[in-house]
N, C-alpha and C. Protein backbone atom coordinates (compact mmCIF):
# COMPACT_ATOMS: atom_id res chain seq x y z
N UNK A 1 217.73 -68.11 161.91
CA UNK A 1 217.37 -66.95 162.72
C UNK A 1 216.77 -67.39 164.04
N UNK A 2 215.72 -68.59 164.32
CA UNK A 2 216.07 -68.63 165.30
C UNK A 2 216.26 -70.15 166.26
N UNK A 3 215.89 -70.55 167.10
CA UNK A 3 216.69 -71.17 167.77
C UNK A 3 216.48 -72.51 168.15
N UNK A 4 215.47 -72.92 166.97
CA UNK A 4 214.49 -73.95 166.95
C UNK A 4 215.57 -74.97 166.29
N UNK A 5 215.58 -76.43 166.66
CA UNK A 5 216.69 -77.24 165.85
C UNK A 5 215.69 -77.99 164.75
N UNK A 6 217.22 -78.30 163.80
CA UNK A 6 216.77 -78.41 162.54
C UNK A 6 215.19 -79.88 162.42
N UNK A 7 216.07 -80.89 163.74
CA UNK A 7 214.88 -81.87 163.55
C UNK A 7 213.54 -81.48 163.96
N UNK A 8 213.02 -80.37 164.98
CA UNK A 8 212.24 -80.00 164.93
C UNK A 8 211.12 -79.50 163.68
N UNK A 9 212.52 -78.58 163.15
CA UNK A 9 211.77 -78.34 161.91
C UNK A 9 211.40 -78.80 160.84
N UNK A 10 212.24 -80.27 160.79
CA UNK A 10 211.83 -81.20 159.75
C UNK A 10 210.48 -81.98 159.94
N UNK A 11 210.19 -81.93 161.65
CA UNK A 11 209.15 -82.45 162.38
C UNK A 11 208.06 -82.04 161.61
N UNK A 12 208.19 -81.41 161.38
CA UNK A 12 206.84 -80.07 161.15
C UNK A 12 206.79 -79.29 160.30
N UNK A 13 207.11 -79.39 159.03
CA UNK A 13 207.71 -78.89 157.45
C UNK A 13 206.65 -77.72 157.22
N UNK A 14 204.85 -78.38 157.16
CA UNK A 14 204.05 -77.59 156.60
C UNK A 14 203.64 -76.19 158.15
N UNK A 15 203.99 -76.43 159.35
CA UNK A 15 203.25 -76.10 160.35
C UNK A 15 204.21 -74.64 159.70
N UNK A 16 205.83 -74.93 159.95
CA UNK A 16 206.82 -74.06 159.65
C UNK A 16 206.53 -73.10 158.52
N UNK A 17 206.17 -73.49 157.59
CA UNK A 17 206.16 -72.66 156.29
C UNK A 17 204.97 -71.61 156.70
N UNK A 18 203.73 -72.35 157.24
CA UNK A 18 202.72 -71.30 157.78
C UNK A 18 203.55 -69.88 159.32
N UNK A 19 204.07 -70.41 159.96
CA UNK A 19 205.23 -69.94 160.63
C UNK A 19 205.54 -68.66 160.23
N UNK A 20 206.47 -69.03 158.94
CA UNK A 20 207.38 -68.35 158.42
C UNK A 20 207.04 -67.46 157.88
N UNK A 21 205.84 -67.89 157.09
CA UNK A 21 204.82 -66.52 156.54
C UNK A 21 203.67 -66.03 157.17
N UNK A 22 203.35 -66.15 158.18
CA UNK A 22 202.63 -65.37 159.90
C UNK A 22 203.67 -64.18 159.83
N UNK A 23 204.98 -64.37 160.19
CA UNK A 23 205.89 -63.55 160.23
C UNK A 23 206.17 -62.51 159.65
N UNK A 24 206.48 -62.81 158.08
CA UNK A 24 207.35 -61.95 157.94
C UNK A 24 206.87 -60.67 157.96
N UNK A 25 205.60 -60.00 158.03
CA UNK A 25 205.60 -58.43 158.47
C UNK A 25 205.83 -57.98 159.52
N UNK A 26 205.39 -59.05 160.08
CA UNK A 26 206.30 -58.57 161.50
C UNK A 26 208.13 -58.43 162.09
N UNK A 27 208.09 -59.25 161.11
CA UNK A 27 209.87 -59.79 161.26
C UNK A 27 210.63 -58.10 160.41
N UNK A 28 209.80 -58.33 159.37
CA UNK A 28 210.04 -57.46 158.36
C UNK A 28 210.13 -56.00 158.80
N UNK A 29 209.33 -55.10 159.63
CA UNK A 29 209.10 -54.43 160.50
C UNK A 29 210.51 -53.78 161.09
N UNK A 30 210.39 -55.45 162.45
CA UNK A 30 211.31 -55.27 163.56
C UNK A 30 212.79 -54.77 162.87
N UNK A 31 212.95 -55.34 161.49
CA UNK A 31 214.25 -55.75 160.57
C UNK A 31 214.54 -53.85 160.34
N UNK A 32 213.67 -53.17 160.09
CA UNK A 32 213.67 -51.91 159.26
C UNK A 32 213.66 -51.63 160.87
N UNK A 33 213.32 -51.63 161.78
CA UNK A 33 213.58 -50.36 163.00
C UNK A 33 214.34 -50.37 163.47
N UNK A 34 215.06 -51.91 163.89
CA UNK A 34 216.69 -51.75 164.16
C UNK A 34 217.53 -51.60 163.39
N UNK A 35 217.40 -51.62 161.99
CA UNK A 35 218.36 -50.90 161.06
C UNK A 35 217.88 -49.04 160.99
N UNK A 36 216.70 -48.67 160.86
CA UNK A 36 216.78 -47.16 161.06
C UNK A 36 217.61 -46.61 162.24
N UNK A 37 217.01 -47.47 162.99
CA UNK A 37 217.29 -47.28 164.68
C UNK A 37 218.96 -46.66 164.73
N UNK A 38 219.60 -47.72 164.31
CA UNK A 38 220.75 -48.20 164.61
C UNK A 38 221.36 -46.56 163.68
N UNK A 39 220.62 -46.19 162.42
CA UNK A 39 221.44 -45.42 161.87
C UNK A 39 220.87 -43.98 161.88
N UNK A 40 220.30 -43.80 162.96
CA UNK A 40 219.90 -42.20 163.87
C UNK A 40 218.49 -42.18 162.66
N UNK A 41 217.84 -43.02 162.34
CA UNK A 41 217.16 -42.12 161.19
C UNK A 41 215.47 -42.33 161.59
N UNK A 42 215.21 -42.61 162.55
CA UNK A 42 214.15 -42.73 163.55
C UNK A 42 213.54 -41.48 163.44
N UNK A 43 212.15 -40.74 163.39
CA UNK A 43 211.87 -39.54 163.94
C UNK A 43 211.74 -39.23 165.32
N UNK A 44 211.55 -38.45 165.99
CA UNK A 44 211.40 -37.96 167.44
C UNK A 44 210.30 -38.58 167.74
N UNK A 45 208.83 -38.41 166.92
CA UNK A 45 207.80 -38.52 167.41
C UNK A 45 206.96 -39.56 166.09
N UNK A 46 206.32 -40.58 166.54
CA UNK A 46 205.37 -41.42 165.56
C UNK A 46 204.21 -42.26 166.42
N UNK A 47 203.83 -42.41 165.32
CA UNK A 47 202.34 -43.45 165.85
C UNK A 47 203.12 -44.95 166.66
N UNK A 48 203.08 -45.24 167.88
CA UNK A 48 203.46 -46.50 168.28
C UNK A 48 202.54 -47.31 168.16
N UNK A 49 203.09 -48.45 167.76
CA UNK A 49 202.22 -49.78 167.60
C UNK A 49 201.26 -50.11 168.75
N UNK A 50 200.53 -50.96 168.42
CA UNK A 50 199.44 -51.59 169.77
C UNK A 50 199.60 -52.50 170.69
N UNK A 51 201.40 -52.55 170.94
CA UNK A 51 201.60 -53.31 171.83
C UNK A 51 202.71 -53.12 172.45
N UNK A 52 203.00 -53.03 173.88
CA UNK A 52 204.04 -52.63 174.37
C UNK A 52 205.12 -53.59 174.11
N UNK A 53 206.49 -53.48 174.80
CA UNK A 53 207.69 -54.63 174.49
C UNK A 53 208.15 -54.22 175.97
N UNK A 54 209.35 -55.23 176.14
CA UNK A 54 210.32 -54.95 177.11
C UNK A 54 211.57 -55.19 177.07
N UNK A 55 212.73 -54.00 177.55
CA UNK A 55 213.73 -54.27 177.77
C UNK A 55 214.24 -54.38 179.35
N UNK A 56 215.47 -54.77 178.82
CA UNK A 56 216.28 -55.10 180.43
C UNK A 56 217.36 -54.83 180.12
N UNK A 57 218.38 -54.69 181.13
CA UNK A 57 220.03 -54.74 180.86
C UNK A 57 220.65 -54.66 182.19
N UNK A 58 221.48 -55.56 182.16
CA UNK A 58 222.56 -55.41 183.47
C UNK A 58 222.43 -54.14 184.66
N UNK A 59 223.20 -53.64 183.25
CA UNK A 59 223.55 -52.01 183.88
C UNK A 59 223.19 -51.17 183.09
N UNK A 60 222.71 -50.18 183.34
CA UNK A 60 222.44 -48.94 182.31
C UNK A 60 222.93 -47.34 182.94
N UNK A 61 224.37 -46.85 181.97
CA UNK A 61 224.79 -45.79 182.69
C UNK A 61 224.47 -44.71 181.76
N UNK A 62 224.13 -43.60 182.27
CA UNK A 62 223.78 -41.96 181.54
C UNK A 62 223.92 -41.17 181.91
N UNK A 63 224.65 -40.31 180.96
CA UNK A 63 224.44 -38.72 181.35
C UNK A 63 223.61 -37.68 180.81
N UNK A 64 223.07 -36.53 181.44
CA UNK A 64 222.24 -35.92 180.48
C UNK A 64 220.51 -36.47 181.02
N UNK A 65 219.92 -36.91 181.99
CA UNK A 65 219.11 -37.15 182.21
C UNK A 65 217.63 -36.38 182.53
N UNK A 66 216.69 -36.72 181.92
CA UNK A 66 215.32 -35.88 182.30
C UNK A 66 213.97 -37.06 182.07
N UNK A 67 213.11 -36.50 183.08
CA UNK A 67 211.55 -37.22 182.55
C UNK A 67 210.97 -35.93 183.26
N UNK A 68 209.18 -36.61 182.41
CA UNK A 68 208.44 -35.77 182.57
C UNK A 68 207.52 -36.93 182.37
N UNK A 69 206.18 -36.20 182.33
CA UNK A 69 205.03 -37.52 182.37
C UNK A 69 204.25 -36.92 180.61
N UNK A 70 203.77 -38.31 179.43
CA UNK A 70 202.97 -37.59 178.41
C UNK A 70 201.95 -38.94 177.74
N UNK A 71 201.96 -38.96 176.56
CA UNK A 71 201.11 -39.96 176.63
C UNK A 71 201.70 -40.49 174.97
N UNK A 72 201.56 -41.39 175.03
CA UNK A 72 202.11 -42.44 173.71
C UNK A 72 200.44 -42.74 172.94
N UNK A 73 200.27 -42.35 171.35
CA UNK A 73 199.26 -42.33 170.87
C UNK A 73 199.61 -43.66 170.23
N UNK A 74 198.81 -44.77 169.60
CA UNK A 74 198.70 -45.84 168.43
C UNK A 74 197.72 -44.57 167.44
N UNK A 75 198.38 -45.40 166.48
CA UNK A 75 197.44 -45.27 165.05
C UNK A 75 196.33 -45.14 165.52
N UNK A 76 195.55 -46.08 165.88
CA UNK A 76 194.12 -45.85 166.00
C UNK A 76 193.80 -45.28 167.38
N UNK A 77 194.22 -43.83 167.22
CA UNK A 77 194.45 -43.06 168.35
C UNK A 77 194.30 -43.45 170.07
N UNK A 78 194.38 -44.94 170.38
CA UNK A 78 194.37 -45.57 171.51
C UNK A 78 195.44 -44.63 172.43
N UNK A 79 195.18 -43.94 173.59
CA UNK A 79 196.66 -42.79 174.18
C UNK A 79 197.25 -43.91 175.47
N UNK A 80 197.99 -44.23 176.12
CA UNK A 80 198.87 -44.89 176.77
C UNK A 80 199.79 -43.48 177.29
N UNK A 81 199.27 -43.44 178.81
CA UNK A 81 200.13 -43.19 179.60
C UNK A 81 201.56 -43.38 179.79
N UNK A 82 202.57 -42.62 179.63
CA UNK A 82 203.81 -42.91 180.08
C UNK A 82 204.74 -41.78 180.09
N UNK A 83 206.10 -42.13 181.03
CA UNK A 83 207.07 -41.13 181.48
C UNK A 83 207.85 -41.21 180.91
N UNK A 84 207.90 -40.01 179.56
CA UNK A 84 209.19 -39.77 178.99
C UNK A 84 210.42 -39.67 179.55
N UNK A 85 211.63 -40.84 179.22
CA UNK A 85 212.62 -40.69 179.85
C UNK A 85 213.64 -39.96 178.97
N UNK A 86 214.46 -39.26 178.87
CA UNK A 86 215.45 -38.92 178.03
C UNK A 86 216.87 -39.02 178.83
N UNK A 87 218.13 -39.51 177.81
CA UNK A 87 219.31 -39.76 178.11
C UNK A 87 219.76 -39.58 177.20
N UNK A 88 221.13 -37.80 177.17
CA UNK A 88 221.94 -37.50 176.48
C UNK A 88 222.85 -38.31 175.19
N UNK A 89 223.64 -39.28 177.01
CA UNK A 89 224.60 -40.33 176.51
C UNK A 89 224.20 -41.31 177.15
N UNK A 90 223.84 -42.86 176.82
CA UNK A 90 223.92 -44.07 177.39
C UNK A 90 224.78 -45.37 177.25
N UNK A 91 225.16 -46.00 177.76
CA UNK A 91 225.59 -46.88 177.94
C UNK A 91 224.65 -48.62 178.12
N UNK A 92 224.63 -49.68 177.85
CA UNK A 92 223.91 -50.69 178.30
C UNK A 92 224.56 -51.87 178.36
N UNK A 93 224.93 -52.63 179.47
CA UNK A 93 225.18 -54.33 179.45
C UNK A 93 224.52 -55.15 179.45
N UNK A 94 224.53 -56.00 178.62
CA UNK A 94 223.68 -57.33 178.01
C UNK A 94 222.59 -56.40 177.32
N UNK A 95 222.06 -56.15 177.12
CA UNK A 95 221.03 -55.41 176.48
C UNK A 95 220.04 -56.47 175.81
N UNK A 96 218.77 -56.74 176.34
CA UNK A 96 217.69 -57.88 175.63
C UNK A 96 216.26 -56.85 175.77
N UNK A 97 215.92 -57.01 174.26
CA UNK A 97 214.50 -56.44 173.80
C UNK A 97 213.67 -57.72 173.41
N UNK A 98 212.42 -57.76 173.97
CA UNK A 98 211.29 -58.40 173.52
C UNK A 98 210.14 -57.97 173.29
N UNK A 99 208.89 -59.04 172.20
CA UNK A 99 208.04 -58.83 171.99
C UNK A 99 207.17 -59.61 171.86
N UNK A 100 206.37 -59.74 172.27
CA UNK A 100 205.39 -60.90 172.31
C UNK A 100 204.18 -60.70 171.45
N UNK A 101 204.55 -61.87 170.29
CA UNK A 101 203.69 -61.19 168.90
C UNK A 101 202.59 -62.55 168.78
N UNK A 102 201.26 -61.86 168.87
CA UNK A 102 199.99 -63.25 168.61
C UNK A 102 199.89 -63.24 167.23
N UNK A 103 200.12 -64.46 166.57
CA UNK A 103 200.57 -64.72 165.12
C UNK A 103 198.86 -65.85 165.02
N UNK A 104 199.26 -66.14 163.40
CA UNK A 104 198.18 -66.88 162.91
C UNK A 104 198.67 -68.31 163.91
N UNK A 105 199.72 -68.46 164.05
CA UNK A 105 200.04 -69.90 164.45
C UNK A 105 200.41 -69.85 165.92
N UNK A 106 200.16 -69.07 166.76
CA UNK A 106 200.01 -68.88 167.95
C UNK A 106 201.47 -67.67 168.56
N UNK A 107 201.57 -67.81 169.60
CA UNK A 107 202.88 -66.97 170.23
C UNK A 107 204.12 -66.95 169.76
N UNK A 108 204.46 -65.87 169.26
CA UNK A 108 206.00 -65.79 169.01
C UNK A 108 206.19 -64.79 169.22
N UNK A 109 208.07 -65.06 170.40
CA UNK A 109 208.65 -63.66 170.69
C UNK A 109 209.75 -63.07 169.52
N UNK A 110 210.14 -62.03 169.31
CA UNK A 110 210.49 -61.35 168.47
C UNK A 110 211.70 -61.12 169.67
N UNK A 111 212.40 -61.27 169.61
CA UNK A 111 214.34 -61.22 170.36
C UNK A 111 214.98 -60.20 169.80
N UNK A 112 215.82 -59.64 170.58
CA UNK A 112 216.85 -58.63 169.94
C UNK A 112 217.92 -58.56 171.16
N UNK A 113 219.09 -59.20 170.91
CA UNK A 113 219.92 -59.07 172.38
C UNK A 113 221.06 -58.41 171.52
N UNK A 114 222.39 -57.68 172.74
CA UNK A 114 223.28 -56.80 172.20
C UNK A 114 224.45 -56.48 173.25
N UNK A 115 225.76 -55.88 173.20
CA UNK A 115 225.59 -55.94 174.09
C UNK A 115 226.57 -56.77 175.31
N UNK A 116 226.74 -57.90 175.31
CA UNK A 116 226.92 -59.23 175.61
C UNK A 116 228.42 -59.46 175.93
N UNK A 117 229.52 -59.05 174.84
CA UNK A 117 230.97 -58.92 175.24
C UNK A 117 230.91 -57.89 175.82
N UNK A 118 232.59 -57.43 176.00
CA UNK A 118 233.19 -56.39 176.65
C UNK A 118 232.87 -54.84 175.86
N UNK A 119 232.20 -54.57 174.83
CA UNK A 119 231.29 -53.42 174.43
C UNK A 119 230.25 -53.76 174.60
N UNK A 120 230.17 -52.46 175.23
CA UNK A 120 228.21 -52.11 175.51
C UNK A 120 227.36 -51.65 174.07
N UNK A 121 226.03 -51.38 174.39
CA UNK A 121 225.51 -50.83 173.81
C UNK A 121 225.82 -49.40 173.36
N UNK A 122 225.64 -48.54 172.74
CA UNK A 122 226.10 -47.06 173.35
C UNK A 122 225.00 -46.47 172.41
N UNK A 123 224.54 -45.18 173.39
CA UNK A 123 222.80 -44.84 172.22
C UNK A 123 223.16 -43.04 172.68
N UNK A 124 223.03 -42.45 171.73
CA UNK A 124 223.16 -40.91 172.17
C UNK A 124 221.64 -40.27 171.43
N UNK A 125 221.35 -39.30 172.72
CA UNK A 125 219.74 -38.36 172.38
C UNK A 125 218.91 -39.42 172.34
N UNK A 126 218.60 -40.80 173.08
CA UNK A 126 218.21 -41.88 173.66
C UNK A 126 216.56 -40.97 174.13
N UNK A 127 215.55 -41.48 173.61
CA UNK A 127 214.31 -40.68 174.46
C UNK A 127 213.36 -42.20 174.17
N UNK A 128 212.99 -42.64 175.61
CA UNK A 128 211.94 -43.93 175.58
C UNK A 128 210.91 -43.26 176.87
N UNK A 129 209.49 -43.48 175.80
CA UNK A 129 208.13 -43.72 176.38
C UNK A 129 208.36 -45.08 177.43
N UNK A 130 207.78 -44.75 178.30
CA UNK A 130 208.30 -45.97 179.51
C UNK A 130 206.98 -46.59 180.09
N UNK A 131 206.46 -47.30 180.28
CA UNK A 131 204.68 -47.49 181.27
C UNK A 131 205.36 -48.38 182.76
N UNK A 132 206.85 -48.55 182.76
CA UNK A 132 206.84 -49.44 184.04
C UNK A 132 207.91 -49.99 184.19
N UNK A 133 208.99 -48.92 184.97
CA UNK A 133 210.58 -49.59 185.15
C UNK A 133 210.68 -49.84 186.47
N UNK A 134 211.83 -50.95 186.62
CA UNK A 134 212.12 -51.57 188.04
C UNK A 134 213.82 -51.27 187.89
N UNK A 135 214.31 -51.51 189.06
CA UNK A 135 215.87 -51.71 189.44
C UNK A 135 216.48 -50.81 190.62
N UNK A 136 218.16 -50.83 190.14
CA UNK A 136 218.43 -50.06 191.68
C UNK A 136 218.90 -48.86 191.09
N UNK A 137 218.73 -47.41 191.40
CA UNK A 137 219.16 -46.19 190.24
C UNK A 137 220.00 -45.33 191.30
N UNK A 138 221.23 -44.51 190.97
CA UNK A 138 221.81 -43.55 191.59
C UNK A 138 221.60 -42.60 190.52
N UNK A 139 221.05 -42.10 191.15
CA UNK A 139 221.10 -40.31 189.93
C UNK A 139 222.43 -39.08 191.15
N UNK A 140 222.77 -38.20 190.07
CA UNK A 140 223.79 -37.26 190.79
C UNK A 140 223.20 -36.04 190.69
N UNK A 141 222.98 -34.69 191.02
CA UNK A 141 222.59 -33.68 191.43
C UNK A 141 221.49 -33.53 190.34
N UNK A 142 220.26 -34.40 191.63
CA UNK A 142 219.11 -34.66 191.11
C UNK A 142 218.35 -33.35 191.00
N UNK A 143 217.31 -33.37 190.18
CA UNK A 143 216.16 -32.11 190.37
C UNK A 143 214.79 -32.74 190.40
N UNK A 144 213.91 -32.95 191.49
CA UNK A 144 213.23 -33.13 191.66
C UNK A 144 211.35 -32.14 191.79
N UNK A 145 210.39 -32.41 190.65
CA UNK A 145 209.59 -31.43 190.83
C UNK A 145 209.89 -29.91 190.12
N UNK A 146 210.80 -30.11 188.67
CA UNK A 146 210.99 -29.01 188.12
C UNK A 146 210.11 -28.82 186.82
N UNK A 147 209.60 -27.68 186.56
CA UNK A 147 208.83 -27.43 185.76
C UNK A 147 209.20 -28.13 184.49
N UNK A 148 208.30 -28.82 183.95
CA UNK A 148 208.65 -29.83 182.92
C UNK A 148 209.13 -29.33 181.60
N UNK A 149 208.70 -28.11 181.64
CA UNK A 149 208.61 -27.08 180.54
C UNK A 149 210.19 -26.34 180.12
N UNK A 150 210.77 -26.39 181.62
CA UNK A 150 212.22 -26.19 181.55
C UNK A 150 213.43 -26.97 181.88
N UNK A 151 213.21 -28.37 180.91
CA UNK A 151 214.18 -29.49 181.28
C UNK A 151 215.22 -29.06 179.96
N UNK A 152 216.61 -29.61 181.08
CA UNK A 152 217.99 -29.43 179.60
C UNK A 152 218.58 -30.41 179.25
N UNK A 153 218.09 -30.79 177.85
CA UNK A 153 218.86 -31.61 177.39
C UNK A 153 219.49 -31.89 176.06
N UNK A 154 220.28 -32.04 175.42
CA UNK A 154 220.95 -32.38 174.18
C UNK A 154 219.67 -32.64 173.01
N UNK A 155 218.38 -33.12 173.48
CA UNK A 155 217.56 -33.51 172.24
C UNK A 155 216.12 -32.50 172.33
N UNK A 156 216.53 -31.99 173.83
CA UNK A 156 215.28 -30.43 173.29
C UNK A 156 213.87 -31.04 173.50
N UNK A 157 214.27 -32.44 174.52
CA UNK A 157 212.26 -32.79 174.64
C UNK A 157 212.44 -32.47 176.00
N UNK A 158 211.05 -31.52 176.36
CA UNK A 158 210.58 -31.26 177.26
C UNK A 158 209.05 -30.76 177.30
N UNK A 159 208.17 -31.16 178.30
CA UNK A 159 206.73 -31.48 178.92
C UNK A 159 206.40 -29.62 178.70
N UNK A 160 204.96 -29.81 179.23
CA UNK A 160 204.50 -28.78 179.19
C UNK A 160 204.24 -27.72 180.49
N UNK A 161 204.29 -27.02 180.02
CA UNK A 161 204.42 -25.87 181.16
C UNK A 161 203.41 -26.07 182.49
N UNK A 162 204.08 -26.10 183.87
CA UNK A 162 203.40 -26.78 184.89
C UNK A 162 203.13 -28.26 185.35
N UNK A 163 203.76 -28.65 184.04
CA UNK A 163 203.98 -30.25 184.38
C UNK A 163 204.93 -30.62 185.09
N UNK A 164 205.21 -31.88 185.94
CA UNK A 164 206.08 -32.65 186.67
C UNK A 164 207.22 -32.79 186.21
N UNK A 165 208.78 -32.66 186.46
CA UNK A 165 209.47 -33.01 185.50
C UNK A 165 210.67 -33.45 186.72
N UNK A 166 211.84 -34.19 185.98
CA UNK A 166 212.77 -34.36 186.85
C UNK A 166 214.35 -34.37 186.41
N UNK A 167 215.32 -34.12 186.71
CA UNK A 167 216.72 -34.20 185.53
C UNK A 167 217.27 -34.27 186.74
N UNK A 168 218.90 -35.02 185.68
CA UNK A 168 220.04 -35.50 186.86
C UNK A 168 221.05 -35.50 185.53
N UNK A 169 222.18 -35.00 186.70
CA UNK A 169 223.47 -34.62 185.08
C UNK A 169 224.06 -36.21 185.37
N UNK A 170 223.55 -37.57 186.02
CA UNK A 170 224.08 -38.70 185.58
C UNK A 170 223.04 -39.81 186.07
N UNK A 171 222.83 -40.74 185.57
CA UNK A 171 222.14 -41.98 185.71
C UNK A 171 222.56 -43.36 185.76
N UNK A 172 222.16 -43.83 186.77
CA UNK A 172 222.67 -45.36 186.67
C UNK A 172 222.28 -46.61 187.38
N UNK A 173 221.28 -47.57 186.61
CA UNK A 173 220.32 -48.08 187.02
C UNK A 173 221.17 -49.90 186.61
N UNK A 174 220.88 -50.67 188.08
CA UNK A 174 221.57 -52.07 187.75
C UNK A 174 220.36 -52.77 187.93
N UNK A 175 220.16 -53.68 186.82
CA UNK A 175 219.44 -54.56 186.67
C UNK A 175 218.12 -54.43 186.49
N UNK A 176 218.10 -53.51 185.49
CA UNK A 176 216.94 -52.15 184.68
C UNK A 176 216.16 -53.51 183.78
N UNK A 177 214.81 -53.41 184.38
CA UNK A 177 213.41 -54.06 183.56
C UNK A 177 212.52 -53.02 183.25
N UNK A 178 211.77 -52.93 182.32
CA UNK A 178 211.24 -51.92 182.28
C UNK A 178 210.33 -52.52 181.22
N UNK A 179 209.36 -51.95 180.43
CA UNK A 179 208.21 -52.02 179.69
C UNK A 179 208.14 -50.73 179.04
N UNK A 180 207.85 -50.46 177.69
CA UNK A 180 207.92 -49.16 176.90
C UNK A 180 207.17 -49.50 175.96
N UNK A 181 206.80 -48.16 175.24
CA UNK A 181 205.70 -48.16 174.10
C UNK A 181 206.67 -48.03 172.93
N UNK A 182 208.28 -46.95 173.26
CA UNK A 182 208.61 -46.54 172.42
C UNK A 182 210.16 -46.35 172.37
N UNK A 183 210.89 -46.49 171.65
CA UNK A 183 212.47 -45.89 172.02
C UNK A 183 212.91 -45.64 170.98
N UNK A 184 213.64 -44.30 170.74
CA UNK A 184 214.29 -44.12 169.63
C UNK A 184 215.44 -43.33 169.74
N UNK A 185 216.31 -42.99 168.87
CA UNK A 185 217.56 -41.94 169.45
C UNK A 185 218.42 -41.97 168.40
N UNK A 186 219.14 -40.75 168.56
CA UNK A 186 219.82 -40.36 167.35
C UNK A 186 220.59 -41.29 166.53
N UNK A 187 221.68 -42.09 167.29
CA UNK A 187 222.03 -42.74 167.32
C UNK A 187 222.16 -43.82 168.34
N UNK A 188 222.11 -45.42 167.47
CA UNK A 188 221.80 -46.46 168.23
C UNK A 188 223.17 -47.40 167.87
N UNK A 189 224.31 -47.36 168.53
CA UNK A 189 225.21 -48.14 168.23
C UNK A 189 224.89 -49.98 169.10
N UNK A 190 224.58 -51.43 168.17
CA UNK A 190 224.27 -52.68 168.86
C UNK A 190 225.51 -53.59 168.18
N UNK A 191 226.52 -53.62 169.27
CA UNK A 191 227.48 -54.29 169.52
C UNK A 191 226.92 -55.64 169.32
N UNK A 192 227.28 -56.66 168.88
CA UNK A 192 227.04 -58.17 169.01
C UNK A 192 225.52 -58.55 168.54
N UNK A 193 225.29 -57.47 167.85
CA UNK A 193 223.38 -58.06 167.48
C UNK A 193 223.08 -59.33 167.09
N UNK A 194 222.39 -59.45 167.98
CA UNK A 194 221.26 -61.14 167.53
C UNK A 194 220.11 -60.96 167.60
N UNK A 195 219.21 -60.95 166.79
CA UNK A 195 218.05 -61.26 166.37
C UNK A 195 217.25 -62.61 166.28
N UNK A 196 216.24 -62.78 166.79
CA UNK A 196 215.69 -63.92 166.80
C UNK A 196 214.36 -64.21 166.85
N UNK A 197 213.53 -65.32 166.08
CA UNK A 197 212.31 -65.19 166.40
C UNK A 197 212.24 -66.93 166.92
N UNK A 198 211.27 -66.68 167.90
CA UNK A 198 211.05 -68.17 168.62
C UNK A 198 209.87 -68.01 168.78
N UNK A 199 209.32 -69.22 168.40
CA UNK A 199 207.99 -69.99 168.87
C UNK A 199 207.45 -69.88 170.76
N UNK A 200 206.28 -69.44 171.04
CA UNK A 200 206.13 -69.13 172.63
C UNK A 200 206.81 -68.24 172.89
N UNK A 201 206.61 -67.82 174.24
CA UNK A 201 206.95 -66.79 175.05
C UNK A 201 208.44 -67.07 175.66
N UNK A 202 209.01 -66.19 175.06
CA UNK A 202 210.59 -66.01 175.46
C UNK A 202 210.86 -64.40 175.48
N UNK A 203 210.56 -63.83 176.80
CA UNK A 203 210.82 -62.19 176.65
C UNK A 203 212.03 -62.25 177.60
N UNK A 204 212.38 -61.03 177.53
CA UNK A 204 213.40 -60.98 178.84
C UNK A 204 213.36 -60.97 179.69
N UNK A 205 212.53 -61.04 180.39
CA UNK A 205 211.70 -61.49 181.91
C UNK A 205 210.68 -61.52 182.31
């Protein structure tokens, strides 16, 4: 699983086994959300963990677009600011998720790339808590400053009345970094999945 060679690991037999079992709830976890993920069975709304992640991708194309601004709760009701994005239909090239997990045995990123050949990703009723996206975006008959309360979209999330909101019937952002608390969606189709856990910091950017 991941990308460490074998003499390494012979290097270091007992360090590994402590490693391996640091992990697995975490591994174990990541294992059950991209398999829910993947098979629409995610809820709309849950407690997010206490640590953000990040994705990236080439290109990211959508139709069906809206945000609004709300707040992402943890379990231990910690609230995190962020702009609900929602996307009908999406599209993604190269597609890389990271996580940067402080273990008993120090840093390890948690990998998830997808994506990669000539199929994309493809995610429908797509809704991610966001704290901080970059890239270059064309939206098409944008709405800017519409009551948040009356956004249209295929999955029915929309802000509260008098809030900020924004929709575009298409989206398309090249060379999309971003940082999120949360992503989930009806369906999550991951072309070419690889999974990986590595020792140190290896995120997607």
């Amino acid at each position: 699983m991941s990308d460490v060679s074998a003499a390494e690991v012979a290097s270091g037999g007992t360090r590994w086994k402590r490693f391996g079992l640091a992990l697995l709830p975490a591994f174990g976890a990541a294992g059950v959300l991209v398999a829910l993920t993947a098979q629409g069975s995610i809820a709309a709304s849950f407690a997010v963990s206490g640590q953000n992640f990040k994705v990236s991708a080439d290109e990211l194309s959508g139709t069906g677009f809206a945000q609004y601004s709300d707040v992402a709760t943890s379990a231990d009701d910690t609230q995190h600011p962020v702009a609900i994005s929602v996307i009908d239909e999406a599209e993604l090239d190269n597609l890389c998720q990271s996580v940067l997990l402080d273990t008993a045995v120090g840093e390890v990123t948690l990998l998830v790339e997808a994506g990669q050949g000539d199929t994309p990703v493809t995610a429908e009723n797509m809704v991610i808590d966001v704290e901080q996206l970059s890239g270059d975006a064309v939206f098409s008959n944008m709405e800017i400053g519409r009551d948040a309360s009356t956004l249209e979209n295929e999955s029915g999330e929309t802000g509260e009345v008098g809030g900020f909101g924004q929709q575009a019937d298409t989206v398309n952002i090249s060379g999309l970094k971003q940082t999120a608390w949360a992503v989930n969606a009806g369906t999550f189709e991951l072309s070419g999945l690889h999974l990986n856990v590595k020792p140190g910091n290896h995120e997607c950017y």
